[in-house]
PDB file of N, CA and C in Angstrom:
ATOM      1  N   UNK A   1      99.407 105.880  81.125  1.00  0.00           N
ATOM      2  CA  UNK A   1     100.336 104.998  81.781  1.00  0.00           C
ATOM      3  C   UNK A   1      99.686 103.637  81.910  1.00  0.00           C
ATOM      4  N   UNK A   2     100.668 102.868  81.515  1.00  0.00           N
ATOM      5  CA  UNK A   2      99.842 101.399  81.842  1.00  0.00           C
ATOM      6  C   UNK A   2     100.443 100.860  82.863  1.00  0.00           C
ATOM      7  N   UNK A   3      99.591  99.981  83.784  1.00  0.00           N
ATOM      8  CA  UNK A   3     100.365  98.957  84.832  1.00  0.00           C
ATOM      9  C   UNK A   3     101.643  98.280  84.575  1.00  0.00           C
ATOM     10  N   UNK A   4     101.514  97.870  83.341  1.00  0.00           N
ATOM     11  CA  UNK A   4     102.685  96.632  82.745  1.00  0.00           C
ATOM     12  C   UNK A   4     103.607  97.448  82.555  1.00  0.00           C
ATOM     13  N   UNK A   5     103.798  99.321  82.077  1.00  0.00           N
ATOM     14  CA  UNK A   5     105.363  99.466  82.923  1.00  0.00           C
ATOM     15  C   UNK A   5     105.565  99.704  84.172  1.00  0.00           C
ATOM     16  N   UNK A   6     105.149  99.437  85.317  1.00  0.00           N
ATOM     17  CA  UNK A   6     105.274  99.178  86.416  1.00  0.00           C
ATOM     18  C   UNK A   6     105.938  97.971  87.069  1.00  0.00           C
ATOM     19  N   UNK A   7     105.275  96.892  86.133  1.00  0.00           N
ATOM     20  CA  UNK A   7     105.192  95.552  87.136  1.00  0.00           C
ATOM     21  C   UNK A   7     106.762  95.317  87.744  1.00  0.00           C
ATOM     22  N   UNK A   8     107.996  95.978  86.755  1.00  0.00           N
ATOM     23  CA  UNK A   8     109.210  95.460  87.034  1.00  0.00           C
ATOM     24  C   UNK A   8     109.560  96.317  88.440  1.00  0.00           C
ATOM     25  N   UNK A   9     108.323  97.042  88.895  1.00  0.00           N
ATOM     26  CA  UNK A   9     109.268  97.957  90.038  1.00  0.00           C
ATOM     27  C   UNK A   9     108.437  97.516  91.699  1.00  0.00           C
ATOM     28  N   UNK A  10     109.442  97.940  92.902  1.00  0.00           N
ATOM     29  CA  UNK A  10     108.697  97.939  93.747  1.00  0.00           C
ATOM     30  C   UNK A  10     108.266  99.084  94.044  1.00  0.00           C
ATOM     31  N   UNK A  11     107.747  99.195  95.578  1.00  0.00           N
ATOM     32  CA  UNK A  11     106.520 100.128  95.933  1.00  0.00           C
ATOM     33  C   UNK A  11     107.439 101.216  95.884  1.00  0.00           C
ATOM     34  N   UNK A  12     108.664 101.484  96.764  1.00  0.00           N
ATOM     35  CA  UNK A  12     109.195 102.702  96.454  1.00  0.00           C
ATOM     36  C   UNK A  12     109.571 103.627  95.112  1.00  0.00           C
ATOM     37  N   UNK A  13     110.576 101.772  94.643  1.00  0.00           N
ATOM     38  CA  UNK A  13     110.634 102.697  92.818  1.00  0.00           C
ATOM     39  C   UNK A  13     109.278 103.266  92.063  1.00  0.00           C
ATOM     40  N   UNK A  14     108.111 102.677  92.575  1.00  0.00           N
ATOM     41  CA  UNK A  14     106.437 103.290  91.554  1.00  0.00           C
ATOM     42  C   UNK A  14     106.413 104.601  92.436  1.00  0.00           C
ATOM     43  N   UNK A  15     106.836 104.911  93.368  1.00  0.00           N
ATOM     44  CA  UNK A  15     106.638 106.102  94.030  1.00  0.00           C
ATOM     45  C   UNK A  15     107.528 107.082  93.274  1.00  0.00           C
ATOM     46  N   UNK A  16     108.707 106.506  93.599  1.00  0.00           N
ATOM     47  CA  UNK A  16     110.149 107.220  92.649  1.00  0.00           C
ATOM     48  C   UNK A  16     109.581 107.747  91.359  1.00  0.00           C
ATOM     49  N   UNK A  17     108.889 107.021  90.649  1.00  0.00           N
ATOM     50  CA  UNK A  17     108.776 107.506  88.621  1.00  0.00           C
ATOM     51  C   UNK A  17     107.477 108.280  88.550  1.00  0.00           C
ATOM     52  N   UNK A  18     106.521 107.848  89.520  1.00  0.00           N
ATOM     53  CA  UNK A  18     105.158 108.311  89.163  1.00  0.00           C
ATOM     54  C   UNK A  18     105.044 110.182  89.697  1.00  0.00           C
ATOM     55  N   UNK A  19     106.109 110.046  90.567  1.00  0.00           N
ATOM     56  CA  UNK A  19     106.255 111.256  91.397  1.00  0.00           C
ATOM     57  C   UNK A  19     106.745 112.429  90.133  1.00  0.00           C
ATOM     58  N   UNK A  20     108.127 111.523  89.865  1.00  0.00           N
ATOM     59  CA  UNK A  20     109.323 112.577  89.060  1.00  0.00           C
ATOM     60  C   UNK A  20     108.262 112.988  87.499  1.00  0.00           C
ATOM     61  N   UNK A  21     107.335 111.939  86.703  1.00  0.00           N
ATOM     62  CA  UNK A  21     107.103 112.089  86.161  1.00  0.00           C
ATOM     63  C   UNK A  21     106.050 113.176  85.920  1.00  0.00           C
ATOM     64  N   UNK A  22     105.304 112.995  86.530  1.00  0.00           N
ATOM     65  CA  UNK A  22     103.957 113.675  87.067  1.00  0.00           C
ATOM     66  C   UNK A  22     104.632 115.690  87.247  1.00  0.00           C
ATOM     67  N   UNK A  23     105.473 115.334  87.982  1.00  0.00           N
ATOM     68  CA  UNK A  23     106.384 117.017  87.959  1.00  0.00           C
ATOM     69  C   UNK A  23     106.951 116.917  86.755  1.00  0.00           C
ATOM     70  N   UNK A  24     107.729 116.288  86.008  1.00  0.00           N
ATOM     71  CA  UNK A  24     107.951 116.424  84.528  1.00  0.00           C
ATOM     72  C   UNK A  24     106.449 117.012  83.840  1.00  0.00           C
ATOM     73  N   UNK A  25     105.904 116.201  83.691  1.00  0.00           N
ATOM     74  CA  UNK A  25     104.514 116.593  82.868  1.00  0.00           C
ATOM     75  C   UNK A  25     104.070 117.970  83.188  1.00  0.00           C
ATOM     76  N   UNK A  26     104.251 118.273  84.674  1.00  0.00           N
ATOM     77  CA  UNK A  26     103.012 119.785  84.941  1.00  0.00           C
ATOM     78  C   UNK A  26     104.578 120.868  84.182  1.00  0.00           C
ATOM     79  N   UNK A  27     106.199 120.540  84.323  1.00  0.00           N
ATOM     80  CA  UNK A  27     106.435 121.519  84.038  1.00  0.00           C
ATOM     81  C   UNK A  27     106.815 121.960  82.788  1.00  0.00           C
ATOM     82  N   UNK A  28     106.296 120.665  82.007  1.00  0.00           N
ATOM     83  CA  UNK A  28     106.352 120.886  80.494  1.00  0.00           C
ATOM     84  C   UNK A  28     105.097 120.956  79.850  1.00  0.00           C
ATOM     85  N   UNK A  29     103.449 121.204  80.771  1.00  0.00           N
ATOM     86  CA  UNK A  29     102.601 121.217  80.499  1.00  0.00           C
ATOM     87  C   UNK A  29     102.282 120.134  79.397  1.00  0.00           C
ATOM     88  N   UNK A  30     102.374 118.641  79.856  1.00  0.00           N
ATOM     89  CA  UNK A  30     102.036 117.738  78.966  1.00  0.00           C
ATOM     90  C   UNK A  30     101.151 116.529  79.913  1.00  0.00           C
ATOM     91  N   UNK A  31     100.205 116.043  79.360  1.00  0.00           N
ATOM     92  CA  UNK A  31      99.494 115.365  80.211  1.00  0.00           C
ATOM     93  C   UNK A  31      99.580 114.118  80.154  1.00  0.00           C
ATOM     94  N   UNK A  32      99.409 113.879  81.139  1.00  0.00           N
ATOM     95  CA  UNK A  32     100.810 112.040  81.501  1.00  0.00           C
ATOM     96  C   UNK A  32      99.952 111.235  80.795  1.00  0.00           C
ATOM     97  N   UNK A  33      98.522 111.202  80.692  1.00  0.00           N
ATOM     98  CA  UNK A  33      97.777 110.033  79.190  1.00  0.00           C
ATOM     99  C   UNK A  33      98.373 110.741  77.884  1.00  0.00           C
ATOM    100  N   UNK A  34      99.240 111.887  77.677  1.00  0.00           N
ATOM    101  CA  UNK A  34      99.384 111.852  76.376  1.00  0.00           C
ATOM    102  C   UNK A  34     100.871 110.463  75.536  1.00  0.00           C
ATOM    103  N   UNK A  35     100.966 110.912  74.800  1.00  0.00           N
ATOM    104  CA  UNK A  35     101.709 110.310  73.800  1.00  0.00           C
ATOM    105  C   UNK A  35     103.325 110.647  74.520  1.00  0.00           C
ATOM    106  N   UNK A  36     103.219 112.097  74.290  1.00  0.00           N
ATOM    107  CA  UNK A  36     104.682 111.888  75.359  1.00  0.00           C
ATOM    108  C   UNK A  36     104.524 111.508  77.142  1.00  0.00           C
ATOM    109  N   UNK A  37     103.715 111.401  77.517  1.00  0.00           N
ATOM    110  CA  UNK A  37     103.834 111.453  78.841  1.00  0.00           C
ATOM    111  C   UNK A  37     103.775 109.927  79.432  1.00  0.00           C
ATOM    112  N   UNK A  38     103.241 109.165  78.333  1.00  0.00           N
ATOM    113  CA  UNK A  38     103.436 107.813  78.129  1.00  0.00           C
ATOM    114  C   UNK A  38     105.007 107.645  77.845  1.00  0.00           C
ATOM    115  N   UNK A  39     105.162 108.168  77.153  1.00  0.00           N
ATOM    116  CA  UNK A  39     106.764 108.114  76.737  1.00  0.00           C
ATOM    117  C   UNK A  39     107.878 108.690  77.879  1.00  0.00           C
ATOM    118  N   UNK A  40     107.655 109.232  78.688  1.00  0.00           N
ATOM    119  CA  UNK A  40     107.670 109.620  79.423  1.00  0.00           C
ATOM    120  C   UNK A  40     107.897 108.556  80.738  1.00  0.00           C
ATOM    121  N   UNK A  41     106.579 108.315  80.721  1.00  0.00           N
ATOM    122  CA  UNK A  41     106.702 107.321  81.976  1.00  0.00           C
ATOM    123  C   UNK A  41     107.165 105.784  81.658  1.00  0.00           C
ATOM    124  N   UNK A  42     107.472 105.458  80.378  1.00  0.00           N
ATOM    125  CA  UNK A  42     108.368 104.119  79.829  1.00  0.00           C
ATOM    126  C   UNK A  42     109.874 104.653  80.320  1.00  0.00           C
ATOM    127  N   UNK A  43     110.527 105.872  80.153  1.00  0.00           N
ATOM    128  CA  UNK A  43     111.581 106.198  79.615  1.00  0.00           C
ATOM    129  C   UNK A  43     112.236 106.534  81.154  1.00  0.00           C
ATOM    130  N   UNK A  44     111.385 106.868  82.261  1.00  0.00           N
ATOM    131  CA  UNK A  44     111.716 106.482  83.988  1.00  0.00           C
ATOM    132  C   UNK A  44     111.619 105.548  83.915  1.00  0.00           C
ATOM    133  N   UNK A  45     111.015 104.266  84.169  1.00  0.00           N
ATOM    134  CA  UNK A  45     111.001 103.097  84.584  1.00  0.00           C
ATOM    135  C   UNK A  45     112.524 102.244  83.651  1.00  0.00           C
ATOM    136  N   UNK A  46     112.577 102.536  83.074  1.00  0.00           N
ATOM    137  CA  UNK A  46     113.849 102.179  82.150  1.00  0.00           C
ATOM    138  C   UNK A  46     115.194 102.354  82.766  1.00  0.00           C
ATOM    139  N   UNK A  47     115.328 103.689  83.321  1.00  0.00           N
ATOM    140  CA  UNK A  47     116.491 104.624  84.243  1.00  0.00           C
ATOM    141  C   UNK A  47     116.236 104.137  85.249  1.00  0.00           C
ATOM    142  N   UNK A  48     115.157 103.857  85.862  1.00  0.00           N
ATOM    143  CA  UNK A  48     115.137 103.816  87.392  1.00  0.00           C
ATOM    144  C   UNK A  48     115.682 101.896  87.355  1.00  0.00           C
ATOM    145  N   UNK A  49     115.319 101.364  86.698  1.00  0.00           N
ATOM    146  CA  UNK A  49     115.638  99.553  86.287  1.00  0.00           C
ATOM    147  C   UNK A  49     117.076  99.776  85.737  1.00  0.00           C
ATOM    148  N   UNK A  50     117.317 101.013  85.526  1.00  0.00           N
ATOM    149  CA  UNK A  50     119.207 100.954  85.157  1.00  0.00           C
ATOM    150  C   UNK A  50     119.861 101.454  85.719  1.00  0.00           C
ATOM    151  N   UNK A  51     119.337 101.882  87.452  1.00  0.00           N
ATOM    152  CA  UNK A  51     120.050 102.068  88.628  1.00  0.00           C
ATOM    153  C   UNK A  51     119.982 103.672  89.100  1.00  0.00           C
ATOM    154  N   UNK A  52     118.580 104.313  88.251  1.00  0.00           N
ATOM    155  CA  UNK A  52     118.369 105.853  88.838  1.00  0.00           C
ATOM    156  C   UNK A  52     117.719 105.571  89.984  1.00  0.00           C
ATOM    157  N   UNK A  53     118.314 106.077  91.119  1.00  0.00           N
ATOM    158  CA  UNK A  53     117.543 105.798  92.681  1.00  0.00           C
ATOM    159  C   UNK A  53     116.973 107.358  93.152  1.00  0.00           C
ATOM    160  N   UNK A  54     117.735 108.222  93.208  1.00  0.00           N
ATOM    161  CA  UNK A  54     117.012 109.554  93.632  1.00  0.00           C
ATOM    162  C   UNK A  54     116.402 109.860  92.916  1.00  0.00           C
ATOM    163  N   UNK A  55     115.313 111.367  93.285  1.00  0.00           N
ATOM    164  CA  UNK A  55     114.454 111.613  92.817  1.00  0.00           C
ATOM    165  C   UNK A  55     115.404 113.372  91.722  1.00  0.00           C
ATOM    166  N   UNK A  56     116.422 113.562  92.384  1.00  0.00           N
ATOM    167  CA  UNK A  56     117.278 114.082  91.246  1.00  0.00           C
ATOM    168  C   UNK A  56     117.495 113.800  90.472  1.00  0.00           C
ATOM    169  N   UNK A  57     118.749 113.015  90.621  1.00  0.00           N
ATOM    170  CA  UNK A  57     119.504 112.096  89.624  1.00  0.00           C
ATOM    171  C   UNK A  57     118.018 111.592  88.535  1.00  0.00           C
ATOM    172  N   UNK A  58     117.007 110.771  88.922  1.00  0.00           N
ATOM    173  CA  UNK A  58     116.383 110.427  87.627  1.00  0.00           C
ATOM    174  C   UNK A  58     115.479 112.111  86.970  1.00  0.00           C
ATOM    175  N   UNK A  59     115.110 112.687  87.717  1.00  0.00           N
ATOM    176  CA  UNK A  59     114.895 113.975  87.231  1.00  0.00           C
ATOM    177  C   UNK A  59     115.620 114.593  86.338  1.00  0.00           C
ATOM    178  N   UNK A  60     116.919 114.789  86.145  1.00  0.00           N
ATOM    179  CA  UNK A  60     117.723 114.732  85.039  1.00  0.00           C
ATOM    180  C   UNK A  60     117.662 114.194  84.304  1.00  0.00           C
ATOM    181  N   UNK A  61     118.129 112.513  84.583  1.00  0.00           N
ATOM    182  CA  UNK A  61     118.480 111.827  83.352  1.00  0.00           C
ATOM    183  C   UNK A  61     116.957 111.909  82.541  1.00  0.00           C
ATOM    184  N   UNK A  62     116.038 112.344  83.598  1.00  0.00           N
ATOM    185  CA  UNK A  62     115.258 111.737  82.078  1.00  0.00           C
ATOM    186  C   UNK A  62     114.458 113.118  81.296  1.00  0.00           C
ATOM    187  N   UNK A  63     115.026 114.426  81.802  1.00  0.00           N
ATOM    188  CA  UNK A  63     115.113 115.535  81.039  1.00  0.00           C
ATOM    189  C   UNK A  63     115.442 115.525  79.625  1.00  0.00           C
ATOM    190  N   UNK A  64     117.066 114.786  79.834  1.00  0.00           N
ATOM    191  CA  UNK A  64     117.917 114.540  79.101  1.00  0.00           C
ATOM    192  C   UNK A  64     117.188 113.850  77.991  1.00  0.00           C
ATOM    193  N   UNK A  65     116.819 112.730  78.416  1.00  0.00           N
ATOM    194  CA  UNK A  65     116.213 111.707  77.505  1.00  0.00           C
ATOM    195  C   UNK A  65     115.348 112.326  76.752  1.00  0.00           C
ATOM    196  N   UNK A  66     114.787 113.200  77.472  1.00  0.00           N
ATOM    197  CA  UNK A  66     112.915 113.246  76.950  1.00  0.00           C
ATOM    198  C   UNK A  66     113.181 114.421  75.337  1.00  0.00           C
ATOM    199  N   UNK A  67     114.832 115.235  75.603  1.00  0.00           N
ATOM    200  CA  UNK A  67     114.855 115.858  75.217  1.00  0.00           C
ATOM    201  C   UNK A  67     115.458 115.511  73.805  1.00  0.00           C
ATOM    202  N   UNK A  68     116.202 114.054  73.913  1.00  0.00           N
ATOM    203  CA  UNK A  68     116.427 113.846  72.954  1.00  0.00           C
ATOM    204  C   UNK A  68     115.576 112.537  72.002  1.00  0.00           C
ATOM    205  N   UNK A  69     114.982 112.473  72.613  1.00  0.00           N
ATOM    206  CA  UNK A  69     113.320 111.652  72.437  1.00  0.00           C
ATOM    207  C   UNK A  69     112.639 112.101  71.372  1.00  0.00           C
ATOM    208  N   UNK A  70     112.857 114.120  71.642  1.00  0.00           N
ATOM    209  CA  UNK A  70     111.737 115.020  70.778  1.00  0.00           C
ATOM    210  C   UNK A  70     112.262 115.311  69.429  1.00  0.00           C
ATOM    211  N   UNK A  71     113.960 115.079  69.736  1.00  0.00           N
ATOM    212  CA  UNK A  71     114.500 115.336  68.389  1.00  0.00           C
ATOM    213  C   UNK A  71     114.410 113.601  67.522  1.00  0.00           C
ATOM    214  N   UNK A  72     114.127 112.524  68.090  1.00  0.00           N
ATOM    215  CA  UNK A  72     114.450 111.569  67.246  1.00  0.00           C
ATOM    216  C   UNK A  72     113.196 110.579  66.589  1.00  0.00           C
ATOM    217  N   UNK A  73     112.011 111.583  67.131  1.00  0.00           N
ATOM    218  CA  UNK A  73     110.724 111.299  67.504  1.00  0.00           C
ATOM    219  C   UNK A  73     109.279 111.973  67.708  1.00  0.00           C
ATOM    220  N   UNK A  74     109.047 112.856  67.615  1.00  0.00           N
ATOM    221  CA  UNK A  74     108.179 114.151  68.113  1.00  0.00           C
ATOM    222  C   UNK A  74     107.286 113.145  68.272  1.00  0.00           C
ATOM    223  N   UNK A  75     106.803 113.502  69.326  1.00  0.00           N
ATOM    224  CA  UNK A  75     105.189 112.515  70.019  1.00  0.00           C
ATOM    225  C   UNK A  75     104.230 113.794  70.576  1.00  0.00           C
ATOM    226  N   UNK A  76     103.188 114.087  70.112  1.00  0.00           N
ATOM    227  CA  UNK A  76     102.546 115.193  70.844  1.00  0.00           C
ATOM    228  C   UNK A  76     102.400 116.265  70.352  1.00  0.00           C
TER     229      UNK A  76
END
């Protein structure tokens, strides 16, 4: 994860992505320095900057995403 996808968020939203993501990663056993987990944590900050506020709601959407991420993309 780099800082610079952060910078666009405040303290709650970095709480919001780093949280959801971090439980993404342990339950897909992928480790958040990898390739997807980088991808990963671009692909919250994106949702959460396009109006994902709960920690549901972006938990989904970015299931969704990640899932069609793997078909258009395999990282990992």
């Amino acid at each position: 994860m780099s800082l610079l996808d952060l910078l666009p968020l405040n303290e709650n939203e970095i709480e919001l992505v780093t949280t959801v993501v971090r439980q993404w990663c342990a339950d897909h056993r992928v480790l958040i320095e990898s390739g997807r987990g980088r991808v990963a944590m671009t692909t919250a900050v994106g949702l959460v900057i396009s109006g994902e506020r709960s920690p549901e709601a972006l938990s989904e959407a970015l299931g969704r995403c990640m899932r069609i991420e793997q078909y258009n993309r395999p990282v990992d």
